[in-house]
Protein backbone atom coordinates (compact mmCIF):
# COMPACT_ATOMS: atom_id res chain seq x y z
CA UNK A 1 0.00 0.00 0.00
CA UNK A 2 0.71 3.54 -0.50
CA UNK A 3 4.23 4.33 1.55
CA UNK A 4 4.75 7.42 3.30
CA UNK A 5 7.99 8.12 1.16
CA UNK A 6 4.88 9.09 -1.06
CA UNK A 7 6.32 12.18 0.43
CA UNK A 8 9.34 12.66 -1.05
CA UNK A 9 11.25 13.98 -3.14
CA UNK A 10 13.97 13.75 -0.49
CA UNK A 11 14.58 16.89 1.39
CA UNK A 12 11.63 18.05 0.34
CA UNK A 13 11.45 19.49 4.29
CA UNK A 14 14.78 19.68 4.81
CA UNK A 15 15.00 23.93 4.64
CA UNK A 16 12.34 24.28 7.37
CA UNK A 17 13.22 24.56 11.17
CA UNK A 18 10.63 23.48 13.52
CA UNK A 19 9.57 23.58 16.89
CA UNK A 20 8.99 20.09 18.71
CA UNK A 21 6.00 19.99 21.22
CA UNK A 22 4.75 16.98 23.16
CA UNK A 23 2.55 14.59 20.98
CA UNK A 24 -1.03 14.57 21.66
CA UNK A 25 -2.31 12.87 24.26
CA UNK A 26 -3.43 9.54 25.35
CA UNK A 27 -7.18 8.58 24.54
CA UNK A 28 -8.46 5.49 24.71
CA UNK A 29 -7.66 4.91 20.91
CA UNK A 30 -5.69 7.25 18.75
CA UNK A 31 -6.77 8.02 15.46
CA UNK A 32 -4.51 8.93 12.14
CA UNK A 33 -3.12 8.55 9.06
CA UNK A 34 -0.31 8.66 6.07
CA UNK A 35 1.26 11.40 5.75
CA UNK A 36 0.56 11.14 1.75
CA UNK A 37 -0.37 13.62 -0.28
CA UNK A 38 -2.90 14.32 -2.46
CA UNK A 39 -0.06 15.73 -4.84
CA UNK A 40 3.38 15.98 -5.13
CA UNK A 41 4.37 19.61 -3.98
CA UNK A 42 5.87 21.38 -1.26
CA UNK A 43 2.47 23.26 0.11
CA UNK A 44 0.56 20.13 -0.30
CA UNK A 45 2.77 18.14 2.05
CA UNK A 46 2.65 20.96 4.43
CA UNK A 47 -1.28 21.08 4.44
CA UNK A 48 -2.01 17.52 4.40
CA UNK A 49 0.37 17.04 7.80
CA UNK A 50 -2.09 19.90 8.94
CA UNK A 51 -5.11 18.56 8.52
CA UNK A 52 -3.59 15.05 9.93
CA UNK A 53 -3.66 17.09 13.35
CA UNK A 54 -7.62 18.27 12.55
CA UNK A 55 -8.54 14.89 12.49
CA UNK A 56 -6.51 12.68 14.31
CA UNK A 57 -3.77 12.28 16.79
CA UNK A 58 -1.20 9.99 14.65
CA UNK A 59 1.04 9.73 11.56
CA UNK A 60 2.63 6.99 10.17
CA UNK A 61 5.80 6.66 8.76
CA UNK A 62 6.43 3.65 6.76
CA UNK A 63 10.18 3.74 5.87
CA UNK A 64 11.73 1.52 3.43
CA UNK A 65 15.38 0.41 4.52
CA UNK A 66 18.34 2.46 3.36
CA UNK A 67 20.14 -0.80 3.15
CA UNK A 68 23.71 0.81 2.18
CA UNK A 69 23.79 3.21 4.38
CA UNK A 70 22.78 0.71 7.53
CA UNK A 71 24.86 -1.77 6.73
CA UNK A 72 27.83 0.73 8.04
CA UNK A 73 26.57 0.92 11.47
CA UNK A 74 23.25 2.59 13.62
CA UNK A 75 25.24 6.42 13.99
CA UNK A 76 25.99 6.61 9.92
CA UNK A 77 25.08 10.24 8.15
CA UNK A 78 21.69 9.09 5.67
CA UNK A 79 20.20 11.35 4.13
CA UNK A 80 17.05 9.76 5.02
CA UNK A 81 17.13 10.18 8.47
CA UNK A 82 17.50 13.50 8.17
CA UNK A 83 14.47 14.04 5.63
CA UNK A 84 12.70 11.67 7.98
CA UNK A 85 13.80 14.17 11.29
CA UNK A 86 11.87 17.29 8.93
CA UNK A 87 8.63 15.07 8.64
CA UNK A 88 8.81 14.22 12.43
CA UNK A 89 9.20 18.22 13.40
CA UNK A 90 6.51 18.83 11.34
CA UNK A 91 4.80 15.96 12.90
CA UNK A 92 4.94 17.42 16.11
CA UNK A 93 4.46 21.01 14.88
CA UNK A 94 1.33 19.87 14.40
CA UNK A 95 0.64 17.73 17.71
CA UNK A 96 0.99 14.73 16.14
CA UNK A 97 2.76 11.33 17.85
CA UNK A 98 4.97 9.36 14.78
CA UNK A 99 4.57 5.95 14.18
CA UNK A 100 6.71 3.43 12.53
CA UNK A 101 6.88 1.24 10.48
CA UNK A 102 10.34 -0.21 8.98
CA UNK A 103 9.35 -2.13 5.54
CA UNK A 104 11.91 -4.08 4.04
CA UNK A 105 9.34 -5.16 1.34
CA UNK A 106 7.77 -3.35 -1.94
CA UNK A 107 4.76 -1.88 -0.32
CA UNK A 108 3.06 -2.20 -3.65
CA UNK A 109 4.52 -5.70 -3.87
CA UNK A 110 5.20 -7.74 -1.03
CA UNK A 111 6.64 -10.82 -2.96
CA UNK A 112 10.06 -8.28 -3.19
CA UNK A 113 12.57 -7.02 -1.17
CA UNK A 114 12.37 -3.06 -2.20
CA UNK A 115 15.74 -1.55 -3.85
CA UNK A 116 18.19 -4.06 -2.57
CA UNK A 117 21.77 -3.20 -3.72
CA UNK A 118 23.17 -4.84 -6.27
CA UNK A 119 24.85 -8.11 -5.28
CA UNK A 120 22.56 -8.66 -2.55
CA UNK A 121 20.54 -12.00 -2.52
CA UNK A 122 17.53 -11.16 -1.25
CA UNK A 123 16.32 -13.38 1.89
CA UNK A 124 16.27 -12.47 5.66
CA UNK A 125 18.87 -15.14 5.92
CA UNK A 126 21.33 -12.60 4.57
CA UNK A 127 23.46 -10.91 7.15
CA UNK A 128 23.60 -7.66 5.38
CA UNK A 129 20.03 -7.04 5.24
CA UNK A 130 19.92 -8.62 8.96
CA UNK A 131 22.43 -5.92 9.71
CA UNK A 132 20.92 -3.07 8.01
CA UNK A 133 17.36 -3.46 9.22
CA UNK A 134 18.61 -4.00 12.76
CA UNK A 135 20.73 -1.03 12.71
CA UNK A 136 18.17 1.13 10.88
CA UNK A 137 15.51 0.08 14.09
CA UNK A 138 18.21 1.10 16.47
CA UNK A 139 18.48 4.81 14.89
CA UNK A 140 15.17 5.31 14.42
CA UNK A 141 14.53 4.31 18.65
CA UNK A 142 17.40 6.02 19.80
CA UNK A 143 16.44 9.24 17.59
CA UNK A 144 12.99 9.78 17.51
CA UNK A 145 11.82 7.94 20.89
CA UNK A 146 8.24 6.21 19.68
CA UNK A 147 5.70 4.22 21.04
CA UNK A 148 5.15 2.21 18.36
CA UNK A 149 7.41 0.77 15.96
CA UNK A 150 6.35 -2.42 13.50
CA UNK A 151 9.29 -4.56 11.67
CA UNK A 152 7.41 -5.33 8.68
CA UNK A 153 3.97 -4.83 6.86
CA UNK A 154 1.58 -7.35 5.91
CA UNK A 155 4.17 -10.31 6.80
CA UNK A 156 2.11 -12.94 5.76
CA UNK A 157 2.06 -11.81 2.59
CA UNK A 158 5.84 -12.88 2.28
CA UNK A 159 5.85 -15.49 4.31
CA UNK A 160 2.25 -17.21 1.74
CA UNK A 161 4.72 -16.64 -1.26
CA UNK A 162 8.77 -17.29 0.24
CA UNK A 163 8.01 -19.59 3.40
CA UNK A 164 10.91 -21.20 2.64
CA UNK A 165 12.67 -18.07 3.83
CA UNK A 166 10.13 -17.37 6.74
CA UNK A 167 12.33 -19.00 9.66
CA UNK A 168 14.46 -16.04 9.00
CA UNK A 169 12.58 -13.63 9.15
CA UNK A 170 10.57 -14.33 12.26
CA UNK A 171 14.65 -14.90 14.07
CA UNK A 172 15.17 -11.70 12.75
CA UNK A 173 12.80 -10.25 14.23
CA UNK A 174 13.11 -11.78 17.69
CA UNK A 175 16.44 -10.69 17.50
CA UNK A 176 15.72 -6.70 16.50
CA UNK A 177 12.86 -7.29 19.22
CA UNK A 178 15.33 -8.42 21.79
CA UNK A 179 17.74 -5.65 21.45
CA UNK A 180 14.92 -2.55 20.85
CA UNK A 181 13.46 -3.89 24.56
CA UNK A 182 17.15 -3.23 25.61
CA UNK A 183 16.96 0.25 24.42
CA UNK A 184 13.42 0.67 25.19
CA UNK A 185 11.61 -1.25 27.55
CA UNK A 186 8.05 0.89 27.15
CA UNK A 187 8.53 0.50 23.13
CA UNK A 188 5.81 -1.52 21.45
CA UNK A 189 7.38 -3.46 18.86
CA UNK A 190 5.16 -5.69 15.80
CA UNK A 191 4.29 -6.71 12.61
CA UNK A 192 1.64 -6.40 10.73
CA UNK A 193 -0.60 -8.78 8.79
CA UNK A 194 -2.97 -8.34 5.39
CA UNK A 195 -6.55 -9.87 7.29
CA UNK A 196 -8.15 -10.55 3.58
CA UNK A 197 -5.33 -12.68 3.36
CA UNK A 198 -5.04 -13.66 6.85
CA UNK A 199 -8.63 -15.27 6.44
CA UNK A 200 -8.26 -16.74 2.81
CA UNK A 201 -10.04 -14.10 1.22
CA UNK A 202 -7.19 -13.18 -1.78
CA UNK A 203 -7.18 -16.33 -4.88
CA UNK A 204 -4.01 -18.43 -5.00
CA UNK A 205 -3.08 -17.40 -1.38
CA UNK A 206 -5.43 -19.53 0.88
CA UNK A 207 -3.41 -21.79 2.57
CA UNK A 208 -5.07 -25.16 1.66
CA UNK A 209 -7.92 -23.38 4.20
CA UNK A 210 -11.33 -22.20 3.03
CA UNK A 211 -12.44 -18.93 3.90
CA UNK A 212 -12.64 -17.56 6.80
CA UNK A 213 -10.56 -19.99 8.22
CA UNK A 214 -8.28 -17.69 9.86
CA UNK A 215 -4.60 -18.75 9.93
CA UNK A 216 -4.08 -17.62 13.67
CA UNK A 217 -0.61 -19.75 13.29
CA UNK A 218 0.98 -17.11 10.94
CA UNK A 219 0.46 -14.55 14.02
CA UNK A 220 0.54 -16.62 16.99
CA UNK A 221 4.08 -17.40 15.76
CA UNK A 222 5.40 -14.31 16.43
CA UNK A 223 4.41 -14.67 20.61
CA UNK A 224 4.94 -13.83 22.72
CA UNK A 225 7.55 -10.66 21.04
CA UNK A 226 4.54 -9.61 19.71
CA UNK A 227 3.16 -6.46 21.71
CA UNK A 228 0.50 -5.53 19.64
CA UNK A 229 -1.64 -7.20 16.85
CA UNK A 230 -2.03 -5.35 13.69
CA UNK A 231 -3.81 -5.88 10.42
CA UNK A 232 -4.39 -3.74 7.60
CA UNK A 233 -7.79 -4.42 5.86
CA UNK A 234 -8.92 -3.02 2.18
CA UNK A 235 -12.33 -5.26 2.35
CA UNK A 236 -13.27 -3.55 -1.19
CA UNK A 237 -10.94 -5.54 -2.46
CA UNK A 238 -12.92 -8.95 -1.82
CA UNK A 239 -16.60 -7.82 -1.25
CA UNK A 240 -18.75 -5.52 -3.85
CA UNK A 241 -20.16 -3.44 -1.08
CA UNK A 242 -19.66 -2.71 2.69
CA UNK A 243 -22.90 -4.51 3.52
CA UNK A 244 -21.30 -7.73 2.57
CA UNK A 245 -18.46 -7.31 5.09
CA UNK A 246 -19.92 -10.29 7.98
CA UNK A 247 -20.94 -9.11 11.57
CA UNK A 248 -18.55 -10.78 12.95
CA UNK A 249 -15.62 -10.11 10.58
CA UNK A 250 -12.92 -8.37 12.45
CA UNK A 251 -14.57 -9.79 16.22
CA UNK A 252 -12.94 -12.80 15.45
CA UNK A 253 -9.55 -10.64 16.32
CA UNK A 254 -10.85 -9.14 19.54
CA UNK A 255 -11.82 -12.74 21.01
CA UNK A 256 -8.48 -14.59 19.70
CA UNK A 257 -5.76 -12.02 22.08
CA UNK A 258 -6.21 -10.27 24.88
CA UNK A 259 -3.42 -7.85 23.39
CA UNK A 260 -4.18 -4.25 22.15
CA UNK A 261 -5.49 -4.04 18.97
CA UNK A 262 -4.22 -1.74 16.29
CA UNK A 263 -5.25 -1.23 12.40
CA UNK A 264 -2.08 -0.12 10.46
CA UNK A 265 -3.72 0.61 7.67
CA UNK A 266 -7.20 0.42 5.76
CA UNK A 267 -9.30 2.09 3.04
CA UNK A 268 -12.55 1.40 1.30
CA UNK A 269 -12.53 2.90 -2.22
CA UNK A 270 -15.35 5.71 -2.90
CA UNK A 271 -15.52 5.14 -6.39
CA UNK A 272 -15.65 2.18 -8.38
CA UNK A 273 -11.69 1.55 -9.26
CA UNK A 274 -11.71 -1.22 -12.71
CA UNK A 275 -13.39 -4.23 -11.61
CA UNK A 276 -13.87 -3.39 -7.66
CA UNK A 277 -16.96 -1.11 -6.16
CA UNK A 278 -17.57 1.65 -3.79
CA UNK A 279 -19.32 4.00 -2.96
CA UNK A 280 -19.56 6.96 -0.73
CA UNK A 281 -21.94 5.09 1.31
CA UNK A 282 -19.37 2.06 1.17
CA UNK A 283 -16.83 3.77 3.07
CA UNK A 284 -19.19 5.04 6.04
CA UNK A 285 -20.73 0.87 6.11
CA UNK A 286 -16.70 0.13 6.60
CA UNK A 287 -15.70 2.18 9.37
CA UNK A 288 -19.40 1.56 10.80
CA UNK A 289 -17.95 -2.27 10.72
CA UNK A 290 -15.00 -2.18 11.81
CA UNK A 291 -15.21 0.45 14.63
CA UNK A 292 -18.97 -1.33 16.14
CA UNK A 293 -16.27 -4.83 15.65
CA UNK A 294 -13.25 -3.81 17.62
CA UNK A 295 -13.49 -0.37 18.44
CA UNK A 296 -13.40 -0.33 22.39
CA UNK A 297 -9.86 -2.89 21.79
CA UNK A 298 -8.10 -0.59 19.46
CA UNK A 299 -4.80 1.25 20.96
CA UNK A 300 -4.56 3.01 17.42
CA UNK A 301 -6.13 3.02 14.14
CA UNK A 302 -4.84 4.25 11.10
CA UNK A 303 -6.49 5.09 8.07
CA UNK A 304 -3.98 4.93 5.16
CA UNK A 305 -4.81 8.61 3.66
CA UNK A 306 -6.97 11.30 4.55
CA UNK A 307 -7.46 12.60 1.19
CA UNK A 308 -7.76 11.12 -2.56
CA UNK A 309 -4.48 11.54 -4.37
CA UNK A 310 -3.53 12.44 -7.71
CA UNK A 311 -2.01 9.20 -9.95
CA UNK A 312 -0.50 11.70 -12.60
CA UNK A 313 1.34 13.39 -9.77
CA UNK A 314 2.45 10.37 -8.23
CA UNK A 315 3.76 8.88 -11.37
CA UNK A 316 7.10 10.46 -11.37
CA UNK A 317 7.91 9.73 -8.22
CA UNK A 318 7.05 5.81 -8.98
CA UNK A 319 9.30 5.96 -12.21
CA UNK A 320 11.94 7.28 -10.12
CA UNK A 321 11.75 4.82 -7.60
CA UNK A 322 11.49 1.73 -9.75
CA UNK A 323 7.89 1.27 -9.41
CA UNK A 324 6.38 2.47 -12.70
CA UNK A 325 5.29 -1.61 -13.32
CA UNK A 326 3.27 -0.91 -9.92
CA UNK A 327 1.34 2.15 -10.95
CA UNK A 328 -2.18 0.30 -11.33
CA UNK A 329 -2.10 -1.46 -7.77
CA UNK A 330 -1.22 2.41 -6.29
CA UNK A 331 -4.39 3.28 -8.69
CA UNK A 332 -6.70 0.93 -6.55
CA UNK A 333 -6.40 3.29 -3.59
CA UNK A 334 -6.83 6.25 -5.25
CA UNK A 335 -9.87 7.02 -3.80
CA UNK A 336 -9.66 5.74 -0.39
CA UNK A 337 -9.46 8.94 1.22
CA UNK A 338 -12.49 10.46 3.43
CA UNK A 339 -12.15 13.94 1.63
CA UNK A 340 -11.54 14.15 -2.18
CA UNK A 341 -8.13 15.03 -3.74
CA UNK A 342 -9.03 19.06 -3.60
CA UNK A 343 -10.29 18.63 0.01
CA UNK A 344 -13.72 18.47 0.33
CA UNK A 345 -14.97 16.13 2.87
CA UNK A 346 -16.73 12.87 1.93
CA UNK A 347 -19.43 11.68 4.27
CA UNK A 348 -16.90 8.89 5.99
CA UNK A 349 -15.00 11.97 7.61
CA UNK A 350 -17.72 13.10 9.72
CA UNK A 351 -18.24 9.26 10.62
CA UNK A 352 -14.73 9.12 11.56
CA UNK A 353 -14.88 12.49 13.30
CA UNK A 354 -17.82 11.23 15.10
CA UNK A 355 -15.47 8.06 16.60
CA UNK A 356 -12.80 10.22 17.78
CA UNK A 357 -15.42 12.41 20.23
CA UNK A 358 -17.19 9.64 21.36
């Protein structure tokens, strides 16, 4: 899904100076989003961080591995830390906690590694990549001081097309989780996991299970380093309207942990995008779901942007990055947001207003 380095070009922040203030404070779940866009410029970064901090208390960072540069050490110069320290002042500027998420995987395509160097053979079993990613964690914890901070996105996603390589992952991970409770004893540290595909909802991907069968094994493998259970959920994806989603769809989370709950991402497309529907409507029937569901057990939910965004705009930047093949699967959340690309609020925003006050 859409990656906050939507935000670049790099230093895009870099000539501003800002003024930290505390993050917002606790509530009994916090609401927020990507920082992404609904074009590529300057002023639109600076007003979409802005109205982050009208409607929620969150922003998540999703950071792809600058696998060079951590591979030196945690205390190396990279130029993405310091773009990344801009979009945290601003952040803040705005009363707004960061959240992180360190994705060593093509957010658009999580059967890749994203922009390994050359050379590199890409599995977890690697020790350069085990290096960088542990080192790049370190920096970020030592630097920016969050609550939350996930390893990976939508892990099963990897681990339903390379489980071959999965072992090495998940001792990564114990291993990054190990050393980040050294540093940080109050830090929650996680994964995340794709629940369409979690519950054998996505063709070609179901486990040998029908559907609904929910592969708890893929998370409960992970405890108990697991401080928090995430899923991301696009449920326009699998069902033609929000009225299909079952009553007891995301309960089935809620009753399996007694952790806190988080969604790390989500959407439900107001407009039909090729073959997939939604509505308007669809996207208030979502968050109606999903918040009468699990509300009350959510520490934080995250809705992946607040605001359509512009595919010609973004196109560029995917070129640039080596993502041009991956242009239509961005296009599928093009109109996720709850206010259109220009800002005008759809009627999901006041629904998702409405959860925040309660």
């Amino acid at each position: 899904m859409p990656r906050s380095t939507a935000t670049r070009p790099r230093r895009l922040l870099a000539v501003f100076t800002f003024l930290s203030v505390a993050s917002a404070a606790q509530a009994q779940t916090l609401y927020g989003f990507f920082p992404s866009p609904p074009v590529m410029t300057q002023q639109s970064v600076i007003d979409t961080f802005k109205a982050i901090g009208e409607h929620g208390e969150l922003v998540l960072f999703a950071r792809n591995v600058p696998w060079k540069d951590f591979a030196k050490g945690p205390d190396v110069d990279s130029a993405d830390i310091q773009e990344l320290g801009g979009m945290v002042q601003l952040a803040r500027t705005n009363k707004l906690e960061p959240v992180f998420v360190i994705d060593p995987l093509n957010g658009l395509d999580r059967r890749r590694f994203f922009a390994l160097p050359d050379g590199w053979t890409p599995s977890f079993a690697n020790p350069s990549i085990r290096t960088a990613m542990l080192n790049y964690a370190l920096r970020i914890v030592r630097q920016f001081h969050p609550r939350f901070l996930a390893i990976a996105s939508e892990i099963n996603t990897y681990e339903d097309t390379h489980p071959q390589d999965f072992a090495s992952f998940l001792s990564l991970y114990r291993e990054i989780y190990a050393r980040l409770k050294a540093v940080a004893p109050g830090l929650r540290v996680f994964v995340t996991f794709q629940w369409e595909e979690l519950n054998n909802l996505i063709p070609g991907v179901d486990g040998g299970k029908p559907p609904y069968a929910v592969r708890w094994e893929q998370m409960e493998g992970f405890e108990p380093q697991l401080d928090v259970w995430a899923i991301s959920t696009y449920p326009f994806v699998t069902y033609r309207s929000s009225r299909e989603i079952p009553a007891d769809y995301y309960a089935h989370l809620a009753r399996r942990t007694e952790k806190p709950l988080m969604v790390a991402e989500c959407g439900y497309t107001s407009e039909p995008v090729g073959s997939l529907q939604g509505t308007p409507q669809d996207q208030v029937g979502f968050l109606d779901a999903l918040h009468d569901q699990i509300g009350e057990r959510l520490a934080a939910w995250i809705y992946t942007v607040l605001s359509d965004f512009s595919m010609e705009s973004y196109a560029p930047l995917l070129k640039q990055q080596g993502l041009g093949a991956d242009a239509p699967t961005l296009g599928m959340f093009a109109h996720i947001g709850l206010r259109t690309a220009e800002g005008a609020p759809k009627p999901a925003l006041a629904a998702w207003d409405s959860f925040r006050t309660r």
